[in-house]
Protein backbone atom coordinates (compact mmCIF):
# COMPACT_ATOMS: atom_id res chain seq x y z
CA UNK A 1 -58.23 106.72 63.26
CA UNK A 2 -56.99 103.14 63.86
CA UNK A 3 -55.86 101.84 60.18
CA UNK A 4 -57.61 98.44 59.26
CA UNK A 5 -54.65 96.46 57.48
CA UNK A 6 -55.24 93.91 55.05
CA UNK A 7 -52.89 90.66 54.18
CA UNK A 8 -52.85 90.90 50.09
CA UNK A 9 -53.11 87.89 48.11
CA UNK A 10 -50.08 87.26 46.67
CA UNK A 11 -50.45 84.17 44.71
CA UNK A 12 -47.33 81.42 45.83
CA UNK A 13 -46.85 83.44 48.84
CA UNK A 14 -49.69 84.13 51.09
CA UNK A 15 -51.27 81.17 51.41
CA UNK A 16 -52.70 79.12 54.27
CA UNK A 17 -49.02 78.21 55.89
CA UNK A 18 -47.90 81.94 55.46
CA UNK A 19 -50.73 83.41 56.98
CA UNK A 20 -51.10 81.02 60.12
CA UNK A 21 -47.53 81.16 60.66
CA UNK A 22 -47.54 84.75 60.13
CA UNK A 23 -50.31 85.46 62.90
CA UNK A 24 -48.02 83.16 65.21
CA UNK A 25 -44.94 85.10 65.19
CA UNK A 26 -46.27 89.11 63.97
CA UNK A 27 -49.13 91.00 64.30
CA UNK A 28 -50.69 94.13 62.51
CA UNK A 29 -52.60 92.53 60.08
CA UNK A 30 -56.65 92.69 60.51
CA UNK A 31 -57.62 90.39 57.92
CA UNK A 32 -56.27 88.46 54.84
CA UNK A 33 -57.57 88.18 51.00
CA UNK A 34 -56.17 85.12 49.88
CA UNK A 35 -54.83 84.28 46.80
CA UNK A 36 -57.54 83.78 43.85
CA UNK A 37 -59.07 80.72 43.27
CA UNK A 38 -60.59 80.06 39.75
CA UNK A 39 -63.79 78.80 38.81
CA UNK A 40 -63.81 75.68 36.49
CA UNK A 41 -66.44 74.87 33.87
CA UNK A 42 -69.24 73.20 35.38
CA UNK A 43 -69.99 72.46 38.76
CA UNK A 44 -66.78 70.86 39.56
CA UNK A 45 -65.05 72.23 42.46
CA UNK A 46 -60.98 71.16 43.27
CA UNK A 47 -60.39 69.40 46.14
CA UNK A 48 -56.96 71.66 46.97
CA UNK A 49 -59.24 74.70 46.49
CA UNK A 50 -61.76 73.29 48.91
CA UNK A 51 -58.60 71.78 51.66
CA UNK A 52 -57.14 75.15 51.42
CA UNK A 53 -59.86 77.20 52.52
CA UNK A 54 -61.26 75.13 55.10
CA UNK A 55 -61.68 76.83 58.03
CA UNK A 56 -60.05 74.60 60.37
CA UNK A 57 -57.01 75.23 58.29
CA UNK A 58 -57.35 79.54 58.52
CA UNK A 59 -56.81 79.54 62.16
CA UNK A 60 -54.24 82.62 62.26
CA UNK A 61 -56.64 85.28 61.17
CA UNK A 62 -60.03 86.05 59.02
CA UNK A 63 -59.76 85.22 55.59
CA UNK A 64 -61.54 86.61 52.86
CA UNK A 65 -61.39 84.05 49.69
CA UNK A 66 -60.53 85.74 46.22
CA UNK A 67 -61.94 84.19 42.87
CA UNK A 68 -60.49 84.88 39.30
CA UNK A 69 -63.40 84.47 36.86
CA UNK A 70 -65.14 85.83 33.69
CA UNK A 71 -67.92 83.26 34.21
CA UNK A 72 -70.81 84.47 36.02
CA UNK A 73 -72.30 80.69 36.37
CA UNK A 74 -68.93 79.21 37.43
CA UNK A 75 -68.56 82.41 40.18
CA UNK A 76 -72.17 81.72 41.57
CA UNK A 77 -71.24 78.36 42.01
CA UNK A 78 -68.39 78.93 43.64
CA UNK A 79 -69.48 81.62 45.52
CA UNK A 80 -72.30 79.60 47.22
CA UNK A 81 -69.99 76.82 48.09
CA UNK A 82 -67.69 79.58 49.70
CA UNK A 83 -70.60 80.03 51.73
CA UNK A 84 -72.03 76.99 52.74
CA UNK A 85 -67.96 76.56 54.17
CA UNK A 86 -68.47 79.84 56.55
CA UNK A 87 -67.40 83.11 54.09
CA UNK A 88 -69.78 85.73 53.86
CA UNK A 89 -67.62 87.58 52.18
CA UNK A 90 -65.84 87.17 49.12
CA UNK A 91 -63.63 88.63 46.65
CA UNK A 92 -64.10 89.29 42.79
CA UNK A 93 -60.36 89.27 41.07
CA UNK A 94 -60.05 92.44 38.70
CA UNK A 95 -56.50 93.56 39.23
CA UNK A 96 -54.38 90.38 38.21
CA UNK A 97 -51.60 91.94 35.88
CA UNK A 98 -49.97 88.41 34.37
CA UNK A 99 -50.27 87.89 30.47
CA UNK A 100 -51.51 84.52 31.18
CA UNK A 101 -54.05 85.21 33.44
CA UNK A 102 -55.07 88.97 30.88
CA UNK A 103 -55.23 88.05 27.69
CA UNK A 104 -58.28 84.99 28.52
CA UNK A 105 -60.05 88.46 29.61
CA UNK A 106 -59.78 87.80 33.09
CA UNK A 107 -58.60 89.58 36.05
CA UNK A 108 -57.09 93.00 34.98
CA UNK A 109 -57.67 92.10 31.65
CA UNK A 110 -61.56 92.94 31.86
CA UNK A 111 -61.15 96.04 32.84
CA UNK A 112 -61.42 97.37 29.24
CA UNK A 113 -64.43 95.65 28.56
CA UNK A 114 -66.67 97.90 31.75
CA UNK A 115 -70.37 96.46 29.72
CA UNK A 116 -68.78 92.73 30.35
CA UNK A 117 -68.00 93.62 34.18
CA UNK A 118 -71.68 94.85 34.43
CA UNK A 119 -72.88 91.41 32.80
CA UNK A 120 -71.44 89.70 35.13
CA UNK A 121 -72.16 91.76 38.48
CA UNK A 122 -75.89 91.84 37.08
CA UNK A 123 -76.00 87.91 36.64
CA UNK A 124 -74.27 87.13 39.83
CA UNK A 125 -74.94 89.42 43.13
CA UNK A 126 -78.47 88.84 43.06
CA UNK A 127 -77.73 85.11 42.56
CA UNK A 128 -75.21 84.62 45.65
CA UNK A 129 -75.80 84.41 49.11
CA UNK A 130 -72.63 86.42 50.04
CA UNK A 131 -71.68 90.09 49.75
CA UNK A 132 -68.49 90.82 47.55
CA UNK A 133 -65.87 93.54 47.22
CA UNK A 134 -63.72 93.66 43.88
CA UNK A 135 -60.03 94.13 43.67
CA UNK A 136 -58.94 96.10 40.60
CA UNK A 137 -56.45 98.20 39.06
CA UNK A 138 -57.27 101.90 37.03
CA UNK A 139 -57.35 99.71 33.67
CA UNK A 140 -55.53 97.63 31.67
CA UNK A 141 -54.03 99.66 29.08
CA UNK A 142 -54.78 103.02 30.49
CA UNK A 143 -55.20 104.66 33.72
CA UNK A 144 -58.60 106.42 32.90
CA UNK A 145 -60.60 102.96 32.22
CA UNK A 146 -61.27 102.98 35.73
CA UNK A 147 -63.81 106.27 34.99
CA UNK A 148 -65.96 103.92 33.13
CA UNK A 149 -66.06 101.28 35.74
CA UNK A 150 -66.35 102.88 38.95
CA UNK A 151 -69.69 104.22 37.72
CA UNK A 152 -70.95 100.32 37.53
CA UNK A 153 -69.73 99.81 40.26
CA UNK A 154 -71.55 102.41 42.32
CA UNK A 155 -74.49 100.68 40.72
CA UNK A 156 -74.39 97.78 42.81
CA UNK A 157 -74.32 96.86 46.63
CA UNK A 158 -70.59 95.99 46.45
CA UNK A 159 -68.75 96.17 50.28
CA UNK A 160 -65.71 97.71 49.22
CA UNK A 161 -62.97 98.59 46.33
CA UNK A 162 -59.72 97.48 46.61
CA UNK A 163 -57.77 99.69 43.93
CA UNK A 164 -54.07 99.20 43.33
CA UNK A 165 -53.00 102.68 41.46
CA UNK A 166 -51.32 100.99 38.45
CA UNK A 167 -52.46 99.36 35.15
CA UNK A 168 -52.23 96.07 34.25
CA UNK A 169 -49.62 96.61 31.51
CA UNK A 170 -47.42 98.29 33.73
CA UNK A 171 -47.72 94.64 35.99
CA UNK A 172 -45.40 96.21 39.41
CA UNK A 173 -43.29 98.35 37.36
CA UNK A 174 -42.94 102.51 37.86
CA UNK A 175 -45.07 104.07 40.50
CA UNK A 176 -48.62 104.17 41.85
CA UNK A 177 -50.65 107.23 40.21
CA UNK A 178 -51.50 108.63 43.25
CA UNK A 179 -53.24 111.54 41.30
CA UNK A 180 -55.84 108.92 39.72
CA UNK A 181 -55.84 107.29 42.77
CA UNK A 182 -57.76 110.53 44.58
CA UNK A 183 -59.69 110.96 41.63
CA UNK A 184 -61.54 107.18 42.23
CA UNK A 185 -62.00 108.89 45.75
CA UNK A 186 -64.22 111.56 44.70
CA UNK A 187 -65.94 109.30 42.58
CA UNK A 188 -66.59 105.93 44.39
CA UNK A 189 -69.84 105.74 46.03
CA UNK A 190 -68.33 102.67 47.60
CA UNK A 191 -65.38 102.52 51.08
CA UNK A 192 -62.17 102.47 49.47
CA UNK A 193 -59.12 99.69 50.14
CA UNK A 194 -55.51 101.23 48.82
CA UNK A 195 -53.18 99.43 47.57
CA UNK A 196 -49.62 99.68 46.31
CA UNK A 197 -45.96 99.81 47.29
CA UNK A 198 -46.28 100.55 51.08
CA UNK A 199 -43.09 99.82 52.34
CA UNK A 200 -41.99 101.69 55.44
CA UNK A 201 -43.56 103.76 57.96
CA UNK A 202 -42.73 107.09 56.32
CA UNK A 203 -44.68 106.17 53.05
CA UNK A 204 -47.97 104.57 54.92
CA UNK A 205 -47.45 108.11 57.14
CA UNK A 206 -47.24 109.93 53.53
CA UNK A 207 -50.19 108.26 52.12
CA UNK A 208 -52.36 108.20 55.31
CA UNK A 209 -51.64 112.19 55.80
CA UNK A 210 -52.81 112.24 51.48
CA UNK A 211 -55.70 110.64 52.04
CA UNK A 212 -57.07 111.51 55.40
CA UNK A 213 -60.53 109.68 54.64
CA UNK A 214 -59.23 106.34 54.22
CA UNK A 215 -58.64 103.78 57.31
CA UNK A 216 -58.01 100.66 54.97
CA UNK A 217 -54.69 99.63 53.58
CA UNK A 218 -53.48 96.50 52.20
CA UNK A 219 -50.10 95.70 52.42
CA UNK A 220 -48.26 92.94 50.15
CA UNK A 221 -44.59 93.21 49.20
CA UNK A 222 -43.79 95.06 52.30
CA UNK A 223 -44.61 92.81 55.15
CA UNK A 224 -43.02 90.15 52.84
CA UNK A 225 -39.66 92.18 53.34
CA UNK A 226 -40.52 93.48 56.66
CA UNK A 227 -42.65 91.53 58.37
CA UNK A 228 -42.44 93.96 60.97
CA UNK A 229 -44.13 96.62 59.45
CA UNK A 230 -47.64 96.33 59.80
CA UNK A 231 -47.65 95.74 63.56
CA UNK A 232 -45.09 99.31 62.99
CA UNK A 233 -48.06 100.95 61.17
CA UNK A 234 -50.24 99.96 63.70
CA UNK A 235 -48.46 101.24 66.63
CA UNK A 236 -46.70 104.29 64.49
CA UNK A 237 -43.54 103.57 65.70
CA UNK A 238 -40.86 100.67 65.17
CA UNK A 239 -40.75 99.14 68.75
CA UNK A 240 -39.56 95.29 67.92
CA UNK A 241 -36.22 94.55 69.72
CA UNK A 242 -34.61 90.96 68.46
CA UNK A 243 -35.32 91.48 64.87
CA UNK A 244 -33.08 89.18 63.57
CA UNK A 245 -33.93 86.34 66.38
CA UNK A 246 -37.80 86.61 65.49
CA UNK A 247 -37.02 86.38 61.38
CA UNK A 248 -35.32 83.35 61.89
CA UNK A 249 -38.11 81.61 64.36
CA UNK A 250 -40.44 82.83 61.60
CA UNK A 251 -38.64 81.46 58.47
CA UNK A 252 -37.74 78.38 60.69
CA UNK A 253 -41.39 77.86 61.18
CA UNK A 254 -41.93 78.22 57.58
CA UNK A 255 -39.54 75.71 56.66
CA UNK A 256 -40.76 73.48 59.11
CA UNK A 257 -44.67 73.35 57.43
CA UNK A 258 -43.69 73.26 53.80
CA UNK A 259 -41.21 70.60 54.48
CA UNK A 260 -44.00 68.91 56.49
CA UNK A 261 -46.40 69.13 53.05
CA UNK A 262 -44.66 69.95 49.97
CA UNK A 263 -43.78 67.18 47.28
CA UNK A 264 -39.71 66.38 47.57
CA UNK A 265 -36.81 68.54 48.66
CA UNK A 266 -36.88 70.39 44.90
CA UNK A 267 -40.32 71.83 45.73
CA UNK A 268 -39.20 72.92 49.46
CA UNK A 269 -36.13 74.57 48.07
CA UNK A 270 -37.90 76.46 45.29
CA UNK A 271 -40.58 77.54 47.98
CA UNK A 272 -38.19 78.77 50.62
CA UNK A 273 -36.20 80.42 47.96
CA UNK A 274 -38.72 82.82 46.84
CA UNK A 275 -39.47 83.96 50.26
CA UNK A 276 -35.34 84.72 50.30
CA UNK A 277 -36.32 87.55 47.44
CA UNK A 278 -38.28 89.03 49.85
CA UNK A 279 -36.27 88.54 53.09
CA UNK A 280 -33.13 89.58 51.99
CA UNK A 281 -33.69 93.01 50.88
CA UNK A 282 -34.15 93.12 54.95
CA UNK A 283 -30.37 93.04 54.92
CA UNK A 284 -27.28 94.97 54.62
CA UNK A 285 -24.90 93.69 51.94
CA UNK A 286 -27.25 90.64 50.74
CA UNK A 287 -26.50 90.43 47.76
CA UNK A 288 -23.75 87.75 48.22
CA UNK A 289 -25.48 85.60 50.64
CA UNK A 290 -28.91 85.55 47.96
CA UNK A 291 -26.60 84.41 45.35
CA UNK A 292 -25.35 82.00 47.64
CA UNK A 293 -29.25 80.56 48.72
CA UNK A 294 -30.19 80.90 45.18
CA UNK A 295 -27.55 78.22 44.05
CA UNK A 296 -28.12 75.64 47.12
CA UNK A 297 -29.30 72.31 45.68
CA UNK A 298 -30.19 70.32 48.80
CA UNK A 299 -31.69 70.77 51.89
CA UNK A 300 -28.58 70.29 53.80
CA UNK A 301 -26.69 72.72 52.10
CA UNK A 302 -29.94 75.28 52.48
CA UNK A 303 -29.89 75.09 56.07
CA UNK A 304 -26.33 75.26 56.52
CA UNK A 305 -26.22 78.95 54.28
CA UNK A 306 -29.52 80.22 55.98
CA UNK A 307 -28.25 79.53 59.88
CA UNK A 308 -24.95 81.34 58.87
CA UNK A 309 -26.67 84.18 57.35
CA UNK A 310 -29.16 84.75 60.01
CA UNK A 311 -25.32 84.89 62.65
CA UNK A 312 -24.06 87.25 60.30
CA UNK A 313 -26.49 89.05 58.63
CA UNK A 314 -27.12 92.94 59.76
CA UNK A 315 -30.65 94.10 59.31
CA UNK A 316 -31.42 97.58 57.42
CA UNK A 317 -34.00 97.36 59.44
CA UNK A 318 -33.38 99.26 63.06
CA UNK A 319 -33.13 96.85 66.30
């Protein structure tokens, strides 16, 4: 059974630029959820939410647009205009762990509140033209929450459950629960999306072999380490000669855009250097070099540090 592999929406990360750019230089990935979009009150829709999704600016692969919300009339809104741009499908945000973002009772922090979430499915899929899948956690406080919801859920003509096998509180901390994980299995009337901490081969071989009925995955952190991997996964074997040559082209690339669009050399540097907590655990013996990105303060300097690094740099990761 081929896996289907699924882009996750990490929010500052996986946005337009990263996923064209991505598709350009890897492959693996089927399709993307982007990172959420929130409704507003009224009918007003942002302009950057409306330039980013546009889909003469999603070239690289299908996108699936996400929405953070606890207002059904804002999400129908929303949702329509999703629609009238091209997506048939969208995404309903449950799983967001941040404080922020939890304690206005959105995202992950609805999950303890199941008769809101069936309020708000009831008001808004028979009021949008699309069809919608939810992305959610196993609660916010606790991991047996999710026993109250998935029953809703199975209520409703929903296209799929992405579940990430933590809770909200624990945010990316500890393990999945792999255990409550199988237990939503047996239980969802709905396919099933997991996702959480698949970073190498061996674990998606682990968890695939687990859970023999699944064939979707979404991958986040990983492929922002290893960009490699899902086209790995994929193939079920590491096959990729010129590792080192292809990250750089890739971050080059990435440089390149953002430099292109983003506001002043501050907001380029503070870009690029969040993708270096990601690419340098790639590395043998990083820790030295990150230090050394992390305290560049021009663009000059940045490039200088990054071309030595990619010269001398040894990947962890097998050539």
């Amino acid at each position: 059974m081929i896996p289907k592999l699924y882009m996750a929406p990490i929010r500052g990360f996986t946005d337009t630029v990263y996923r064209n750019i991505f598709s350009k230089h890897f492959d693996g990935f089927d399709i993307a959820v982007a990172p959420f979009i929130s409704t507003q009150m009224g009918k007003r829709i942002k302009p950057s939410q409306h330039k980013a999704l546009l889909p003469e600016n999603n070239t690289g692969m299908p996108v699936i647009p996400q929405i953070l919300s606890k207002d059904p009339d804002g999400f129908v809104i929303l949702a329509k205009h999703l629609f009238d741009m091209g997506y048939e499908s969208i995404n309903w945000n449950l799983g967001c762990p941040f404080p922020k973002v939890a304690r206005k009772g959105r995202g992950s922090g609805m999950l303890p509140f199941p008769d809101i979430i069936e309020s708000f499915l009831e008001k808004t899929l028979s009021a949008i033209p699309n069809t919608l899948s939810i992305k959610t956690r196993l609660g916010y406080n606790n991991e047996n929450e999710i026993f109250l919801i998935i029953p809703i859920f199975n209520r409703y003509p929903l296209e799929e459950i992405i579940i990430h096998p933590r809770t909200g509180i624990q945010m990316y901390e500890g393990t999945p629960d792999l255990d409550t994980f199988e237990k939503c299995l047996l239980q969802s009337a709905h396919p099933v999306v997991y996702n959480g901490d698949i970073t190498d081969l061996d674990t998606f071989r682990t968890l695939s072999g687990r859970f023999e009925n699944i064939n979707r995955w979404m991958i986040g952190r990983g492929a922002l380490t290893n960009p490699f991997l899902p086209a790995t996964i994929k193939n079920d074997e590491d096959i990729f000669p010129n590792k080192i040559e292809r990250m750089k082209r890739f971050h080059d690339a990435l440089f390149h855009e953002y430099r292109q669009i983003l506001n002043g050399p501050s907001h380029l540097l503070q870009r690029m250097k969040s993708f270096w907590k990601y690419f340098v655990l790639s590395f043998e013996n990083s820790r030295k070099n990150q230090k050394k990105i992390q305290k560049t303060t021009s663009v000059e300097q940045y490039e200088e540090i990054v071309a030595r690094f990619f010269e001398t740099g040894n990947l962890k990761l097998n050539d």
